[in-house]
N, C-alpha and C. Protein backbone atom coordinates (compact mmCIF):
# COMPACT_ATOMS: atom_id res chain seq x y z
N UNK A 1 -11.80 19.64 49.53
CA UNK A 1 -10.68 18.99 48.86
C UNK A 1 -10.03 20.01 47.93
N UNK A 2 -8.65 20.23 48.17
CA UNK A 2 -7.84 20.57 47.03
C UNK A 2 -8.18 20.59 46.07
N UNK A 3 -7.59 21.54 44.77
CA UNK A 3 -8.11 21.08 42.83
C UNK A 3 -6.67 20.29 43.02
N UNK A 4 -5.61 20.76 43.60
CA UNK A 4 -4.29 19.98 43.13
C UNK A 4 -4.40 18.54 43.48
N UNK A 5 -5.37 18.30 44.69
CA UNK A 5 -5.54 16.67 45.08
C UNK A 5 -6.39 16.12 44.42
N UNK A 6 -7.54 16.47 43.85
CA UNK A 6 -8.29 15.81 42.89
C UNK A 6 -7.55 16.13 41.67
N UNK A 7 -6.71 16.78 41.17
CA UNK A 7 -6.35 16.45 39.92
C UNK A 7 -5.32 15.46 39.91
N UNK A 8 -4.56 15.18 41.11
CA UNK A 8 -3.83 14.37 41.04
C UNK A 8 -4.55 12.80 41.19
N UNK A 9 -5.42 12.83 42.10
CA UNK A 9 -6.07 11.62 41.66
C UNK A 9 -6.28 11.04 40.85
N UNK A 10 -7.40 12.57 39.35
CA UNK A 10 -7.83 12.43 38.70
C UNK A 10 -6.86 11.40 37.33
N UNK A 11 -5.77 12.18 37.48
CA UNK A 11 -4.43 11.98 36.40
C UNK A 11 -3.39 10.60 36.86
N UNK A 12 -3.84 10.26 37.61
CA UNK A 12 -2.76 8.97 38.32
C UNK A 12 -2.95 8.31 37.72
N UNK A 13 -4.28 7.73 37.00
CA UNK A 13 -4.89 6.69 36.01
C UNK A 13 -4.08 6.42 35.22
N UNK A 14 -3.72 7.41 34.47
CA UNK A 14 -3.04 7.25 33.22
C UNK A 14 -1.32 6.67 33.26
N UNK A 15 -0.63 7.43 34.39
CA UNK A 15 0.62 6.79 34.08
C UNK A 15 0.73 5.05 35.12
N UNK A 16 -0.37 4.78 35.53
CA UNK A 16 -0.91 3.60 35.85
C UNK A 16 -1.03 2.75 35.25
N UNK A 17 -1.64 2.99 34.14
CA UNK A 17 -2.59 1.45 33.16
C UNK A 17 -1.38 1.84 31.98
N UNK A 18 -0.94 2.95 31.14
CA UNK A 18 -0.49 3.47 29.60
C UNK A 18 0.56 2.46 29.60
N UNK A 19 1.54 2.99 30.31
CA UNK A 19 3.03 2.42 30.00
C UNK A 19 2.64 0.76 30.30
N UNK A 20 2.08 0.19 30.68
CA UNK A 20 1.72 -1.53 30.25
C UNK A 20 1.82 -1.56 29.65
N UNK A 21 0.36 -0.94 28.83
CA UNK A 21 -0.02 -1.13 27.64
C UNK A 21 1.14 -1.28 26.09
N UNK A 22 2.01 0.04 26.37
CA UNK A 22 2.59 0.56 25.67
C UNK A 22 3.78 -0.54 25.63
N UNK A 23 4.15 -0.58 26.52
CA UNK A 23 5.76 -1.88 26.23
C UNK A 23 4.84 -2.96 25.71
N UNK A 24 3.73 -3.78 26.55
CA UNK A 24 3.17 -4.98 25.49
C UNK A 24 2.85 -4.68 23.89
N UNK A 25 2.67 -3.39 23.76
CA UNK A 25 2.44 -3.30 22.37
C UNK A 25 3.69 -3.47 21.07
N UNK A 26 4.70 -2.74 22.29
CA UNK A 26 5.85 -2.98 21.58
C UNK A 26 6.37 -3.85 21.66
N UNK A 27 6.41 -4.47 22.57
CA UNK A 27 7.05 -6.10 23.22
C UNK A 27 6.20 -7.13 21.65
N UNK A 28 4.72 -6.97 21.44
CA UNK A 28 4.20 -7.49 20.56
C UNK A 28 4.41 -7.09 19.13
N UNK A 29 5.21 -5.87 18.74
CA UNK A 29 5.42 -5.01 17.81
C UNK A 29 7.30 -5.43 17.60
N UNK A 30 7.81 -5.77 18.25
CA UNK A 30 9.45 -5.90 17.93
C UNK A 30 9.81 -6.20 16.57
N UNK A 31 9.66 -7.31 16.30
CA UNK A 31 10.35 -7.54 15.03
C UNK A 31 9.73 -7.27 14.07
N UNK A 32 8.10 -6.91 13.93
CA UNK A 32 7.37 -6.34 12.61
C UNK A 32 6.57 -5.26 12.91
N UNK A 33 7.37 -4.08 12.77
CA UNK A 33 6.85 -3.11 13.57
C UNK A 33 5.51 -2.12 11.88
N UNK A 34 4.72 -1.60 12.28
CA UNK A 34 3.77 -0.93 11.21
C UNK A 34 3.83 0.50 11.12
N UNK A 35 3.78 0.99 10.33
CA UNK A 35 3.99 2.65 10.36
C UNK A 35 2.59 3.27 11.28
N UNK A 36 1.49 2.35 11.33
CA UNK A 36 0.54 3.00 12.16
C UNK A 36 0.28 2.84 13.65
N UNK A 37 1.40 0.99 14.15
CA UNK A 37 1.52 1.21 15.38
C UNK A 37 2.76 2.14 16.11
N UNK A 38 4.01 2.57 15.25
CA UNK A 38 4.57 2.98 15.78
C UNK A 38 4.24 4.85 15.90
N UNK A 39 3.05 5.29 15.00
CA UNK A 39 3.09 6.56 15.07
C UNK A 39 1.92 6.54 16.42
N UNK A 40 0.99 5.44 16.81
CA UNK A 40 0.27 5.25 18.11
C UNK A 40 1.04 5.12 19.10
N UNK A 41 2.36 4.52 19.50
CA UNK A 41 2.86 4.72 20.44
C UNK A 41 3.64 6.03 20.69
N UNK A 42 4.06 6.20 19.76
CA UNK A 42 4.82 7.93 20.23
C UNK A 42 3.48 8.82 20.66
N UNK A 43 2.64 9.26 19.70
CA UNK A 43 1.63 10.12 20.77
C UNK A 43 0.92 9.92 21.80
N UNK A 44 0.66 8.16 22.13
CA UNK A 44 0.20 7.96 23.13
C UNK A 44 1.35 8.13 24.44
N UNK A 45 2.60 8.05 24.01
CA UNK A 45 3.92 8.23 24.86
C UNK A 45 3.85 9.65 25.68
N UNK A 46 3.56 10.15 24.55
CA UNK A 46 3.68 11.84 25.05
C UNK A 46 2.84 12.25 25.44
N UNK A 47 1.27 11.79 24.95
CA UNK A 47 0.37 11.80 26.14
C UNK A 47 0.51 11.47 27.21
N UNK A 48 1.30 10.40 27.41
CA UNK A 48 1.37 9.99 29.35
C UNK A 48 1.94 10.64 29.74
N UNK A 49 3.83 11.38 28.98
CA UNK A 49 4.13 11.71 29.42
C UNK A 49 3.55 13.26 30.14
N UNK A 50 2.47 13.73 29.27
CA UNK A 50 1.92 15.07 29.99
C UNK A 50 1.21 14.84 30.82
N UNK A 51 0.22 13.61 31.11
CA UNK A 51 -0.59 13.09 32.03
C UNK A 51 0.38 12.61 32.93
N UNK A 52 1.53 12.52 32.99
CA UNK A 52 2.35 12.05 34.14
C UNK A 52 3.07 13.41 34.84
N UNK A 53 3.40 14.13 33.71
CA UNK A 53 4.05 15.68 34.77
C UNK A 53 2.88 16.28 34.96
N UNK A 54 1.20 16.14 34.89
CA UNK A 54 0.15 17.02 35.38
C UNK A 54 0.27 15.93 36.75
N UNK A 55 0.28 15.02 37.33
CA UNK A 55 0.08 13.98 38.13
C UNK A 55 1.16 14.32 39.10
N UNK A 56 2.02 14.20 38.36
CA UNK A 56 3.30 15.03 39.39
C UNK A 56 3.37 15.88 40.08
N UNK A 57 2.91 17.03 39.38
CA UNK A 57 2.65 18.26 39.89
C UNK A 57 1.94 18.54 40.79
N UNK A 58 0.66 17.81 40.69
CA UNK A 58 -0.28 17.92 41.63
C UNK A 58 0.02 16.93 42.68
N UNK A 59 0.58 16.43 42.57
CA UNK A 59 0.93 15.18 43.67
C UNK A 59 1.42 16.43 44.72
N UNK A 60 2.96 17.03 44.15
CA UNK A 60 3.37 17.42 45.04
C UNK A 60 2.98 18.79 45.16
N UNK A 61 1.72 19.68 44.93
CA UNK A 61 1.01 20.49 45.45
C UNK A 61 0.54 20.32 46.72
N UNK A 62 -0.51 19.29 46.23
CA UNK A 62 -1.60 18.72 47.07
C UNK A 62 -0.36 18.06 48.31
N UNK A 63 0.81 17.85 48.60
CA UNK A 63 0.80 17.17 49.39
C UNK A 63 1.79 18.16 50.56
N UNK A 64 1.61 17.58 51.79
CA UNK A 64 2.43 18.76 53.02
C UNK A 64 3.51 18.92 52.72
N UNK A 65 4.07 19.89 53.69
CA UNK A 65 5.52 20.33 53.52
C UNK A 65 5.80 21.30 52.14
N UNK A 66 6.94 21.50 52.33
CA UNK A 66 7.93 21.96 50.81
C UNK A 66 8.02 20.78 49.72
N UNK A 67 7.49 21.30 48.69
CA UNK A 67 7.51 20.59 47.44
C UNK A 67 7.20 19.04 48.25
N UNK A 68 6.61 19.09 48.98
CA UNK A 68 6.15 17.57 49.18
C UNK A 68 6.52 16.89 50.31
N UNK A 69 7.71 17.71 50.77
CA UNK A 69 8.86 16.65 51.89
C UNK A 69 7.84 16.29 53.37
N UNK A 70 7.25 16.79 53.66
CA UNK A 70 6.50 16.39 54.45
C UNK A 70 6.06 15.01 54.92
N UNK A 71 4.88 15.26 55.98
CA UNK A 71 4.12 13.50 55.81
C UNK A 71 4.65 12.38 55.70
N UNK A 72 4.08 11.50 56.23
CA UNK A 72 4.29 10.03 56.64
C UNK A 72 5.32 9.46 55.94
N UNK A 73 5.93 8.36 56.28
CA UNK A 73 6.82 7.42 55.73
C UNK A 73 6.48 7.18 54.46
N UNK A 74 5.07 6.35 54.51
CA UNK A 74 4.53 5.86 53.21
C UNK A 74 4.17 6.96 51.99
N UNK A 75 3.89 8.09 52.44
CA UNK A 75 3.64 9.22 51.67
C UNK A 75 5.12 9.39 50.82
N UNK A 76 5.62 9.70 51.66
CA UNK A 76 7.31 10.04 50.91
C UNK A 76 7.40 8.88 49.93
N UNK A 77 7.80 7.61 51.01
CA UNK A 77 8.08 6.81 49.62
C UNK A 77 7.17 6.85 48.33
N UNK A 78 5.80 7.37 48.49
CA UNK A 78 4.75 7.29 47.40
C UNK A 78 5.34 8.63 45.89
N UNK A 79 6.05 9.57 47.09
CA UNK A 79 6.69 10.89 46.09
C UNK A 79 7.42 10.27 45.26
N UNK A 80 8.49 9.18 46.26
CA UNK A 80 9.73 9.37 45.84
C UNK A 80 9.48 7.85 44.44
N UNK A 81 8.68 7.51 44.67
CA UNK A 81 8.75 6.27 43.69
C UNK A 81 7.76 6.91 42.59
N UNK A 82 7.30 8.06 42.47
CA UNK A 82 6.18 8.92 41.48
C UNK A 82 7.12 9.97 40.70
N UNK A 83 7.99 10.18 42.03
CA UNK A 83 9.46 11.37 40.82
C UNK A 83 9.91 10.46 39.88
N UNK A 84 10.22 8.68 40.79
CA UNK A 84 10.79 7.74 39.69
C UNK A 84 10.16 7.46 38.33
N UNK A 85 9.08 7.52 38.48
CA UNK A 85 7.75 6.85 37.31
C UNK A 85 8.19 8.32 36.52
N UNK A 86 7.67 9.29 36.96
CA UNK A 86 7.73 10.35 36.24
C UNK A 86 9.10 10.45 35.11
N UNK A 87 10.29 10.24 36.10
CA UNK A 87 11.51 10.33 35.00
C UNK A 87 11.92 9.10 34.32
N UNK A 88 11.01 8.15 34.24
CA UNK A 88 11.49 6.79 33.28
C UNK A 88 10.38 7.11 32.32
N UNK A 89 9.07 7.58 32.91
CA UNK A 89 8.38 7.91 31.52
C UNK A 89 8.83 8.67 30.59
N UNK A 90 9.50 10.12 30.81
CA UNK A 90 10.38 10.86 30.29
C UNK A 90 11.31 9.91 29.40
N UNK A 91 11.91 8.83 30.25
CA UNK A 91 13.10 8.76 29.45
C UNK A 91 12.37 7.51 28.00
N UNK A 92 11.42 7.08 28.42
CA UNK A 92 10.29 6.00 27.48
C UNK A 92 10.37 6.60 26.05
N UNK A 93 9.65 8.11 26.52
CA UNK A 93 8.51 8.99 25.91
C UNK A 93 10.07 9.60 24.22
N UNK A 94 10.70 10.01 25.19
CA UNK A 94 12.04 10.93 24.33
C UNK A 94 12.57 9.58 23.98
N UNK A 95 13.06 8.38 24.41
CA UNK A 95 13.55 7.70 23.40
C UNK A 95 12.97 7.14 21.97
N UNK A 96 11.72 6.81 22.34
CA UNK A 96 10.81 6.28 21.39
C UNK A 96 10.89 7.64 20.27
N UNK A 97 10.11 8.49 20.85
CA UNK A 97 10.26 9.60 19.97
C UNK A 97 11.62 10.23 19.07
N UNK A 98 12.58 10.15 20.17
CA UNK A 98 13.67 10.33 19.27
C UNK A 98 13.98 8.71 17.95
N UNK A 99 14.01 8.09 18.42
CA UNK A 99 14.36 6.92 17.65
C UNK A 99 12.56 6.94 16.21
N UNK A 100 11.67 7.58 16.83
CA UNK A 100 11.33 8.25 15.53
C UNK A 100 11.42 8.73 14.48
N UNK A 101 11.90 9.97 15.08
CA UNK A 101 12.77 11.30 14.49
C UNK A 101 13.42 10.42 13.21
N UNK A 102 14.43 9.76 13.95
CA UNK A 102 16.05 9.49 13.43
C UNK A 102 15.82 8.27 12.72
N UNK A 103 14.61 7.55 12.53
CA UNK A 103 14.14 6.38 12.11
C UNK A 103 14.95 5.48 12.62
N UNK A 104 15.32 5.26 13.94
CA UNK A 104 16.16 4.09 14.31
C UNK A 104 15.33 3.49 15.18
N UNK A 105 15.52 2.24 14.51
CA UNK A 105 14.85 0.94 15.32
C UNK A 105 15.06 0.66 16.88
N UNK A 106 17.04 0.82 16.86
CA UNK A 106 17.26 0.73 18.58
C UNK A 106 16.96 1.85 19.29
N UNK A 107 16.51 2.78 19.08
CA UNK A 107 15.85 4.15 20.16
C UNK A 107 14.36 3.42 20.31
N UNK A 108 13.64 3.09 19.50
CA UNK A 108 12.49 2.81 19.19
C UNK A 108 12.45 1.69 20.57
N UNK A 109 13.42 0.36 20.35
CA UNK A 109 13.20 -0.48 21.18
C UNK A 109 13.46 0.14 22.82
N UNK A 110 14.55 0.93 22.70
CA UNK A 110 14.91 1.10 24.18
C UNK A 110 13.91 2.04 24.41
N UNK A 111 12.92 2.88 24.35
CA UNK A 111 12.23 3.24 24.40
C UNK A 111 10.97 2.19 24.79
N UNK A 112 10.50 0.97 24.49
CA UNK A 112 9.77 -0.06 24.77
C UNK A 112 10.26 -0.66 25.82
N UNK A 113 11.30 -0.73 26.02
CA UNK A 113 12.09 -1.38 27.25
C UNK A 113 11.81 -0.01 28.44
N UNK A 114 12.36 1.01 28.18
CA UNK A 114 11.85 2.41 29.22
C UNK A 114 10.54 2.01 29.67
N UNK A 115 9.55 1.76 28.19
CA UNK A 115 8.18 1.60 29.10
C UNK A 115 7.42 0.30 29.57
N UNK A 116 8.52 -0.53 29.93
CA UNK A 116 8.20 -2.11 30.64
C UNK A 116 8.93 -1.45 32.31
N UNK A 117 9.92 -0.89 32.37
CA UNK A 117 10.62 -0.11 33.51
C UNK A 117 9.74 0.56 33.97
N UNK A 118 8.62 1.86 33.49
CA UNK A 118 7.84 2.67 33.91
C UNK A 118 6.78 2.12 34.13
N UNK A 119 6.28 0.97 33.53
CA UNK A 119 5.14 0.47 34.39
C UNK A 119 5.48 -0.08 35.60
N UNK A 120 6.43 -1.00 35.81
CA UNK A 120 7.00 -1.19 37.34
C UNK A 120 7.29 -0.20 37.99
N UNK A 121 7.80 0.86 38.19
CA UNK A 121 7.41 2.08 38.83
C UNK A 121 6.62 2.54 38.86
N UNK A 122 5.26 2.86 38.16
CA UNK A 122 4.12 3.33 38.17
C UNK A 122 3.30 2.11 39.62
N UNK A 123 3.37 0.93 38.95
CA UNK A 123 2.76 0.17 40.22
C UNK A 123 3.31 0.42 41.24
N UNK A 124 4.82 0.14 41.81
CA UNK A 124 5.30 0.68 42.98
C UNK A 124 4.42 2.23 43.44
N UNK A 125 4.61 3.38 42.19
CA UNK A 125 4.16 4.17 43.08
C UNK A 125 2.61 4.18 43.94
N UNK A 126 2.29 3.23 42.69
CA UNK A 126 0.28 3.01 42.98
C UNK A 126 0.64 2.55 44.39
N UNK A 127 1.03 1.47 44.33
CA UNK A 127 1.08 0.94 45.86
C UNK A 127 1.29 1.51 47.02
N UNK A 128 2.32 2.21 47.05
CA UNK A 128 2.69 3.72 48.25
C UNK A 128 1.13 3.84 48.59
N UNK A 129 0.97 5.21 47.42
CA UNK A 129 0.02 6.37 47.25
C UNK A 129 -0.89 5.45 47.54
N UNK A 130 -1.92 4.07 47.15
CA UNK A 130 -2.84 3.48 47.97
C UNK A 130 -2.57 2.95 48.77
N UNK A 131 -1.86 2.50 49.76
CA UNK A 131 -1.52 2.42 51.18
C UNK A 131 -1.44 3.25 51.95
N UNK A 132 -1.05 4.57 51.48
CA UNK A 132 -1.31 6.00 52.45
C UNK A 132 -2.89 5.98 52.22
N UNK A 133 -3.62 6.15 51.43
CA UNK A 133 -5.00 6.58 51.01
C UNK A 133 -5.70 6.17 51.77
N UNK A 134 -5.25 3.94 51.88
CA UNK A 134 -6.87 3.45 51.94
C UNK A 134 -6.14 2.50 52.76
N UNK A 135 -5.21 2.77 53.90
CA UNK A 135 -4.69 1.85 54.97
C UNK A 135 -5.68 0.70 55.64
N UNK A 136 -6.62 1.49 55.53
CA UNK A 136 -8.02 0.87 56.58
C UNK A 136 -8.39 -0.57 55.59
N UNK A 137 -8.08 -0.44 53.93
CA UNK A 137 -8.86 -1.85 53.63
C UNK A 137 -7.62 -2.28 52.79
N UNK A 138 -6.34 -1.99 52.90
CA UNK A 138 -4.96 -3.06 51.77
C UNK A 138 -4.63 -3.39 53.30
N UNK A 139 -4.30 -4.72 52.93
CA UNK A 139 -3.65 -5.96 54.33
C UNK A 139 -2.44 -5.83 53.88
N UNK A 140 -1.50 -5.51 53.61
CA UNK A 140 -0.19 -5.29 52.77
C UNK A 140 0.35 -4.21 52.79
């Protein structure tokens, strides 16, 4: 096995389960937000977001072709819905953070809203990427 395919395995976890987490926190955080949950979501933000471009990367190492283009139907769509996850986490990660910065509440929120968007792309991509994987046991 690849290091780029086991690291991509390894790292899929994270932009999987985080960005849930992260919009319910804020979804639960809206109108009374704490100086100690909002400094937990920005670094946990930017943690995914590096656990999401290491995931990326290795995705499209580990996978055939040029930068990825290769391989099956389901494979592609698994890229192409993992480039998606990847650039809504981005856009999660920098809004929140910027609306940090600038102490503004509406960066802060649209940034919570980015990461209710990136978990629905993250599952889409889960779904691809385990339907190529493990065809033999998802009925779906």
């Amino acid at each position: 096995m690849a290091l780029s395919f086991w690291v991509h395995h390894v790292t899929l976890h994270v932009p999987l389960t985080i960005p849930a987490v992260l919009a319910a926190l804020g979804l639960w955080m809206w109108r009374d937000e704490s100086a100690r949950h909002v400094t937990f979501i920005r670094w946990v933000g930017l943690g995914c977001l590096a656990a999401t471009t290491l995931a990326m990367v290795a995705g499209i190492l580990s996978a055939p072709g040029f930068l990825g283009g290769d391989g099956s139907e389901t494979l592609r769509d698994h890229r192409d819905l993992g480039v998606t996850a990847w650039s809504v986490v981005m856009l999660a990660s920098l809004s929140y953070d910027y609306g940090v910065r600038k102490e503004d509440v509406l960066w802060r929120r649209l940034g919570v809203c980015w990461w209710a968007v990136a978990a629905l792309a993250g599952l889409g991509a889960g779904h691809w990427g385990g339907l190529h994987e493990h065809a033999k046991h998802i009925p779906f």
